[in-house]
Protein backbone atom coordinates (compact mmCIF):
# COMPACT_ATOMS: atom_id res chain seq x y z
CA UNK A 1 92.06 -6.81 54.27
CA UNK A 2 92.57 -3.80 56.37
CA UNK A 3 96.12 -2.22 56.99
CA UNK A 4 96.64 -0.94 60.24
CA UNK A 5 99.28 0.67 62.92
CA UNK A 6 99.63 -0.35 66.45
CA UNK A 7 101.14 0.64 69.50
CA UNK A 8 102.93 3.69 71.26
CA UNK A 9 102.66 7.17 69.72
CA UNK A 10 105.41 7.12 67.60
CA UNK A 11 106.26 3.78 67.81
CA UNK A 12 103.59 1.63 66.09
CA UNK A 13 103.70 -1.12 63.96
CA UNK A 14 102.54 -1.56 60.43
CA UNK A 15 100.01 -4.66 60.65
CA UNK A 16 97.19 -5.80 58.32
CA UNK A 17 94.16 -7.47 59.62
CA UNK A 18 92.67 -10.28 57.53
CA UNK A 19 90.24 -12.94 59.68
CA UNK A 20 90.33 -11.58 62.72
CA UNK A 21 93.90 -11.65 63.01
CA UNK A 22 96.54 -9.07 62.95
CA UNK A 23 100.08 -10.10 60.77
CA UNK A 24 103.23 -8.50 61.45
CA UNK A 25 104.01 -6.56 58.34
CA UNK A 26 107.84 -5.52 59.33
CA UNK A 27 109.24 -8.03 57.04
CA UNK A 28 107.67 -5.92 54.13
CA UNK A 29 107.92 -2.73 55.29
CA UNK A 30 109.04 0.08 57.99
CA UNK A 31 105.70 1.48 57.65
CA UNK A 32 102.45 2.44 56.40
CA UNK A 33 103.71 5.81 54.40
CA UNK A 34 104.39 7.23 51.17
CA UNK A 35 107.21 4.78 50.60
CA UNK A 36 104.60 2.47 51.16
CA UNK A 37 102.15 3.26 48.38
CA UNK A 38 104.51 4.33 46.00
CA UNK A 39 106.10 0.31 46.12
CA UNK A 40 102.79 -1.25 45.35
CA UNK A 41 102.45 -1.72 49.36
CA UNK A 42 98.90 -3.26 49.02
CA UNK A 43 99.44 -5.90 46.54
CA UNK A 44 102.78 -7.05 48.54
CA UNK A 45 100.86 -7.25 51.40
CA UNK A 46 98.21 -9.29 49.46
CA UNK A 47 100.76 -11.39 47.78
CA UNK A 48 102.65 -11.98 51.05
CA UNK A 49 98.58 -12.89 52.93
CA UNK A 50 98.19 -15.17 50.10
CA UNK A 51 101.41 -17.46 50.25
CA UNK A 52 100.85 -17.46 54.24
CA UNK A 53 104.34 -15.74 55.08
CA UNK A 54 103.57 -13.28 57.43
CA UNK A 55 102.84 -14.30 61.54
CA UNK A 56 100.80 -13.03 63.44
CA UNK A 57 101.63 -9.95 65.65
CA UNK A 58 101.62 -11.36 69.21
CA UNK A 59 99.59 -8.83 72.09
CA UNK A 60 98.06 -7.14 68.96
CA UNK A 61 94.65 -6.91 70.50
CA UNK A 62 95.79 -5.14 73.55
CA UNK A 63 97.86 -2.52 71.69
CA UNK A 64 97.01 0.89 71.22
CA UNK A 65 95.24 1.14 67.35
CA UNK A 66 97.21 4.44 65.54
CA UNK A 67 96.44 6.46 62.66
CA UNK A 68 96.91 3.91 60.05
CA UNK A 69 98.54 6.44 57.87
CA UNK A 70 101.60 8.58 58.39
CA UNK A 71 103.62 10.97 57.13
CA UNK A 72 101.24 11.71 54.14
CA UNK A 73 102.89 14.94 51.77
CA UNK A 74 99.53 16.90 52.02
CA UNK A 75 96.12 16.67 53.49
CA UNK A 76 93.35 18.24 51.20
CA UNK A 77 90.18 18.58 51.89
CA UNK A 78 86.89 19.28 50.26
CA UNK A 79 84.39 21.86 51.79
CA UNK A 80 80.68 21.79 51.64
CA UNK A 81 80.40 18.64 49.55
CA UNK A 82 76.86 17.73 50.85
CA UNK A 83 74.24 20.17 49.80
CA UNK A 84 72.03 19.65 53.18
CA UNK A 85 75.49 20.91 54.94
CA UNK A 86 76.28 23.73 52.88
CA UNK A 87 72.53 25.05 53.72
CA UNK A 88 73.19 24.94 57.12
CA UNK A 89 76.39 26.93 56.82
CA UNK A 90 74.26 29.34 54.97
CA UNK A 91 75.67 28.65 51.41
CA UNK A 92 74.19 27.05 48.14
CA UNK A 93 75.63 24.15 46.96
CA UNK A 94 79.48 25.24 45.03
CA UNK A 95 79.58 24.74 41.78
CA UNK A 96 83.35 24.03 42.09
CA UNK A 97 85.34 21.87 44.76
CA UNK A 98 85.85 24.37 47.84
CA UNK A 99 89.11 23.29 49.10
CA UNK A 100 91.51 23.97 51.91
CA UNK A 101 94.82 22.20 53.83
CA UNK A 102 95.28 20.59 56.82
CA UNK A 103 99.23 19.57 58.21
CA UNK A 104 100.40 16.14 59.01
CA UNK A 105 100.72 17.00 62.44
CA UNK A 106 97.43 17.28 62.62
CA UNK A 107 97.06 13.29 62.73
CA UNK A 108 95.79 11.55 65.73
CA UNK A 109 94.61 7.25 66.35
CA UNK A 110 90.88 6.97 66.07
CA UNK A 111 90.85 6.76 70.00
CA UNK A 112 93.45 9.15 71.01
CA UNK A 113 91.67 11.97 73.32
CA UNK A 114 91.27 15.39 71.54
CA UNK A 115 93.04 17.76 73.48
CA UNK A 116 91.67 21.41 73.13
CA UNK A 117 93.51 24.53 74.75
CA UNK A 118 91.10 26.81 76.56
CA UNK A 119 90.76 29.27 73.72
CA UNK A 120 88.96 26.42 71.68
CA UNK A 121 85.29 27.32 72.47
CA UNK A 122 84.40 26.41 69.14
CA UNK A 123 85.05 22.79 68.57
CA UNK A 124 82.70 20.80 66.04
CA UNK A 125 83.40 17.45 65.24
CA UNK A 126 83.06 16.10 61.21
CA UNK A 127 82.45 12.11 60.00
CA UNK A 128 84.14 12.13 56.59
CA UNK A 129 85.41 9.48 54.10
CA UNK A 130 89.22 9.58 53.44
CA UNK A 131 90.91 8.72 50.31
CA UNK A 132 94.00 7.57 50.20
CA UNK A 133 96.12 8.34 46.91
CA UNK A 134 98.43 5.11 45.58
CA UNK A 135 100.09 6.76 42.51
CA UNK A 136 100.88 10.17 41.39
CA UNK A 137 97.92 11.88 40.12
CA UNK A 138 98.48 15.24 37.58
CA UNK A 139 96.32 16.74 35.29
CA UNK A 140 93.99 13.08 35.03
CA UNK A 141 92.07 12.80 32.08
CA UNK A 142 88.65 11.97 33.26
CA UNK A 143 86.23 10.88 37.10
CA UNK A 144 86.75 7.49 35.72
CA UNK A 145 90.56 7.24 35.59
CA UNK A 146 90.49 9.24 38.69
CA UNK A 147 89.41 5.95 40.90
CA UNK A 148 92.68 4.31 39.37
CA UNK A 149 95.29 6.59 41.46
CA UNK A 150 93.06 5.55 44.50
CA UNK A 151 95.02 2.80 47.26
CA UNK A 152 92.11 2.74 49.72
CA UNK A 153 89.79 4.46 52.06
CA UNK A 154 89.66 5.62 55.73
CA UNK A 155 87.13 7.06 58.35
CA UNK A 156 88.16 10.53 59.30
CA UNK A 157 87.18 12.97 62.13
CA UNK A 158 88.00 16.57 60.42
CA UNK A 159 87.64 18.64 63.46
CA UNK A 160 87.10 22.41 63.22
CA UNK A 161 87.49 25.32 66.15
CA UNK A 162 84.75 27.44 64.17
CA UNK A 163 85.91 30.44 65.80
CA UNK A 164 89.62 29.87 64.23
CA UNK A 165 87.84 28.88 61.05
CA UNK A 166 85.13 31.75 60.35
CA UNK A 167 85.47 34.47 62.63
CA UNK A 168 89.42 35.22 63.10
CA UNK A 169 90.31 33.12 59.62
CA UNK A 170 90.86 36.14 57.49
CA UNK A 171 89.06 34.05 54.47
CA UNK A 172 91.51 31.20 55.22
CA UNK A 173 89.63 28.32 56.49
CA UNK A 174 92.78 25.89 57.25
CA UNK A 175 93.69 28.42 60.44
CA UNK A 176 90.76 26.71 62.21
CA UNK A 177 91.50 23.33 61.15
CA UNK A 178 94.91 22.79 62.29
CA UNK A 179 95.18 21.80 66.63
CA UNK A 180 97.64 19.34 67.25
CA UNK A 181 95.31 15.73 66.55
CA UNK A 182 92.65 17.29 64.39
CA UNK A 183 92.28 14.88 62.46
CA UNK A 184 91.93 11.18 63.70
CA UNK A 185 92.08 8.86 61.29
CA UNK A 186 91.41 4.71 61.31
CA UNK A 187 90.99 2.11 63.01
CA UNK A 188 91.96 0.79 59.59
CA UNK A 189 92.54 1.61 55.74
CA UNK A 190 91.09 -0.54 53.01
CA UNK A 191 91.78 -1.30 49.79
CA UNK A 192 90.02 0.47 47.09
CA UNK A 193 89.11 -2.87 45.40
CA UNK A 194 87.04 -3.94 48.14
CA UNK A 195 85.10 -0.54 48.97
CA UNK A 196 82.18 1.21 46.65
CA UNK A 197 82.89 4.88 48.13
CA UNK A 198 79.68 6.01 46.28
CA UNK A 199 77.02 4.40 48.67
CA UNK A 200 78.48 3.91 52.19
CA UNK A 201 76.76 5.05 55.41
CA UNK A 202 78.49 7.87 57.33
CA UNK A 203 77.16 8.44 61.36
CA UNK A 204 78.29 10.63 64.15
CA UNK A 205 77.33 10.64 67.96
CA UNK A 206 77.98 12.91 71.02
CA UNK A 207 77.59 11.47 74.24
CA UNK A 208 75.57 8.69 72.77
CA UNK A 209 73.37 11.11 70.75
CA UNK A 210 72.90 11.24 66.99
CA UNK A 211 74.42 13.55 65.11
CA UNK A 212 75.18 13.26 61.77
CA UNK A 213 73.40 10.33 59.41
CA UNK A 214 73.98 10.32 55.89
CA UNK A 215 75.75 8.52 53.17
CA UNK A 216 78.05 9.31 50.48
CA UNK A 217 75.75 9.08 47.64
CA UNK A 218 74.77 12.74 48.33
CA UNK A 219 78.31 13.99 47.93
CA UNK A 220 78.22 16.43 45.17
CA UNK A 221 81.75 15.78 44.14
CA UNK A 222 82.19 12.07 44.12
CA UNK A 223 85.87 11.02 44.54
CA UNK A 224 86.43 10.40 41.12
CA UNK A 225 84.97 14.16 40.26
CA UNK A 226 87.59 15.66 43.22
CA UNK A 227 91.16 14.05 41.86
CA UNK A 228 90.18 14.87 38.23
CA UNK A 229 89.56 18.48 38.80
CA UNK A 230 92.05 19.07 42.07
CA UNK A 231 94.43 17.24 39.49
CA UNK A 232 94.51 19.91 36.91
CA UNK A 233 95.58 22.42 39.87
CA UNK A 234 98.14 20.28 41.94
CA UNK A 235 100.09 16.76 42.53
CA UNK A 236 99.04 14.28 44.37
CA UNK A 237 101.62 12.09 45.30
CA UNK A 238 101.65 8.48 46.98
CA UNK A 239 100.78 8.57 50.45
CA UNK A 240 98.56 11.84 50.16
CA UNK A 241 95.11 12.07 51.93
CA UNK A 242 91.66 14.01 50.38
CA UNK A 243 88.71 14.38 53.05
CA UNK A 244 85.70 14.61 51.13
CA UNK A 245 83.06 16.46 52.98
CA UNK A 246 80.72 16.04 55.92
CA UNK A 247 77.30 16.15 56.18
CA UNK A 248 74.59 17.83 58.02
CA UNK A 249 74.61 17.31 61.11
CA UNK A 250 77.36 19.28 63.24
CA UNK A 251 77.41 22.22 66.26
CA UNK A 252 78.07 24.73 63.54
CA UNK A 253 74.05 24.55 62.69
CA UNK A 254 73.68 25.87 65.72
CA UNK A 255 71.45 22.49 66.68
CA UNK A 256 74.22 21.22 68.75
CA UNK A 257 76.53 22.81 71.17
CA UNK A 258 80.25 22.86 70.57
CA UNK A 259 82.45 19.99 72.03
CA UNK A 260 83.47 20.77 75.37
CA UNK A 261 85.44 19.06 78.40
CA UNK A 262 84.29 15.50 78.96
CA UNK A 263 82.30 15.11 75.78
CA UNK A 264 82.69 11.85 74.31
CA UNK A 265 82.21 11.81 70.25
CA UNK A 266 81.93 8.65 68.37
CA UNK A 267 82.27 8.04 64.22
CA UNK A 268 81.31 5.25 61.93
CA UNK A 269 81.62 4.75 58.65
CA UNK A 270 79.89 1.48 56.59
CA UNK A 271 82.96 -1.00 56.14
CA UNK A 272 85.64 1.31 57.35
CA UNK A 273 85.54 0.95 61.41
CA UNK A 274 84.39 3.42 64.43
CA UNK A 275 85.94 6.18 66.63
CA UNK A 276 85.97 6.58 69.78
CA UNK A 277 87.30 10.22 71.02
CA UNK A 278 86.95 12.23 74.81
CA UNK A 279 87.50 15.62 75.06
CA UNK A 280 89.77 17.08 77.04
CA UNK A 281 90.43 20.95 77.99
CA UNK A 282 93.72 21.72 78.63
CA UNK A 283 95.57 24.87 79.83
């Protein structure tokens, strides 16, 4: 099952895929949002699967495919979570989640072009498993209760302008992370129940060469460690999305050069879809 939003920029249409086909979900719901989750979204949209009362969206497969989240309260995300990339940052491994914010406006479709201004010399593309939260998490007792607030999983692209990040940041890593569309997210979510987030395969490409190949069973905080100790420090709330880390593998290594105009970067993650992103300088 794989929830999904199609069509115009701020006109799409909540869908979920099962077979190969895509079912209008507007009887159930406006949208794929916090209202959403926090209504059991996922299990009325498995119920409504199962008795066979949703129709099929027609044109779906010539429709633009949009973030399939939206309007999430916060985006938090988890620095240096794979030891092989904090080394190449020039950092040991944290002992604690490293964390910083990223703004809903920072959402973009999977395919959607990323749009730099000329100032962004910097650009670095991430691969990163998303978590979506499906009920209020504070203060959770344990890793293993942790996995219960999750509603599903998402490929993410958590670009960075490195310049904005390290250099002019003033300590504060979010100022780097926030262009309009910095953070692509899809084609599709899916449901926790059918995803093992410790062992999936993460890769990037640029231009059609490798990148970034990994998986997440070298995270060093697994998803159930980052909601249980984020947890004791804020709320998350229905609707919310955690980026876990990236690994080694980006233009910040200094391997790579930084995205630049006409650069084409692709994303996969095992079970959770591809991107497909150009770059485009604007003035």
């Amino acid at each position: 099952m794989e929830l999904l939003r199609l069509g115009p920029i701020g006109h799409e249409i909540p869908v979920v895929g099962s077979d190969g086909v895509c079912f209008d979900l507007r009887p159930l719901t406006d949208d794929i949002d916090p209202n959403f989750f926090a209504s059991d979204g996922i299990e009325r949209v498995r119920a409504a699967l199962d008795s066979g009362e949703l129709a099929p969206l027609a044109g779906a497969e010539e429709m633009r495919i949009g973030a399939p989240l939206t309007k999430p309260s916060s985006i938090v995300c988890v620095g240096m979570n794979y030891a092989a990339h904090a080394r190449e940052a020039g950092a040991e491994p944290p002992e604690r989640p490293v964390i910083f914010f990223k703004m809903p406006s920072t959402i973009s479709g999977p395919n959607d072009p990323i749009e730099l201004p000329l100032y962004a010399k910097k650009a670095d593309w991430e691969v990163e498993l998303g978590v979506v939260i499906g009920s209020r998490a504070f203060r959770v007792a344990s890793a293993e209760e942790a996995y219960s607030h999750v509603a599903g999983y998402v490929l993410a692209n958590d670009l960075s302008e490195r310049r904005l990040q390290i250099e002019e940041s003033g300590g504060q890593w979010s100022k780097g992370k926030n262009l309009p569309g910095f953070t692509p997210l899809g084609p599709w979510i899916r449901p926790a129940t059918e995803v093992d987030p410790g062992d999936l395969r993460l890769r990037s490409w640029v231009n059609g060469e490798a990148r970034q190949d990994s998986t997440t069973a070298d995270l060093i905080f697994s998803v159930g460690d980052i909601i249980h100790q984020l947890s004791q420090a804020m709320v998350f709330e229905p609707g919310d999305l955690i980026l876990t880390g990236t690994p080694q593998g980006v233009a910040m290594s200094g391997q790579y050069p930084f995205l630049a105009d006409g650069d084409t970067v692709e994303l996969e993650l095992e079970g959770l879809g591809r991107h497909r992103q150009v770059v485009t300088v604007t003035g």
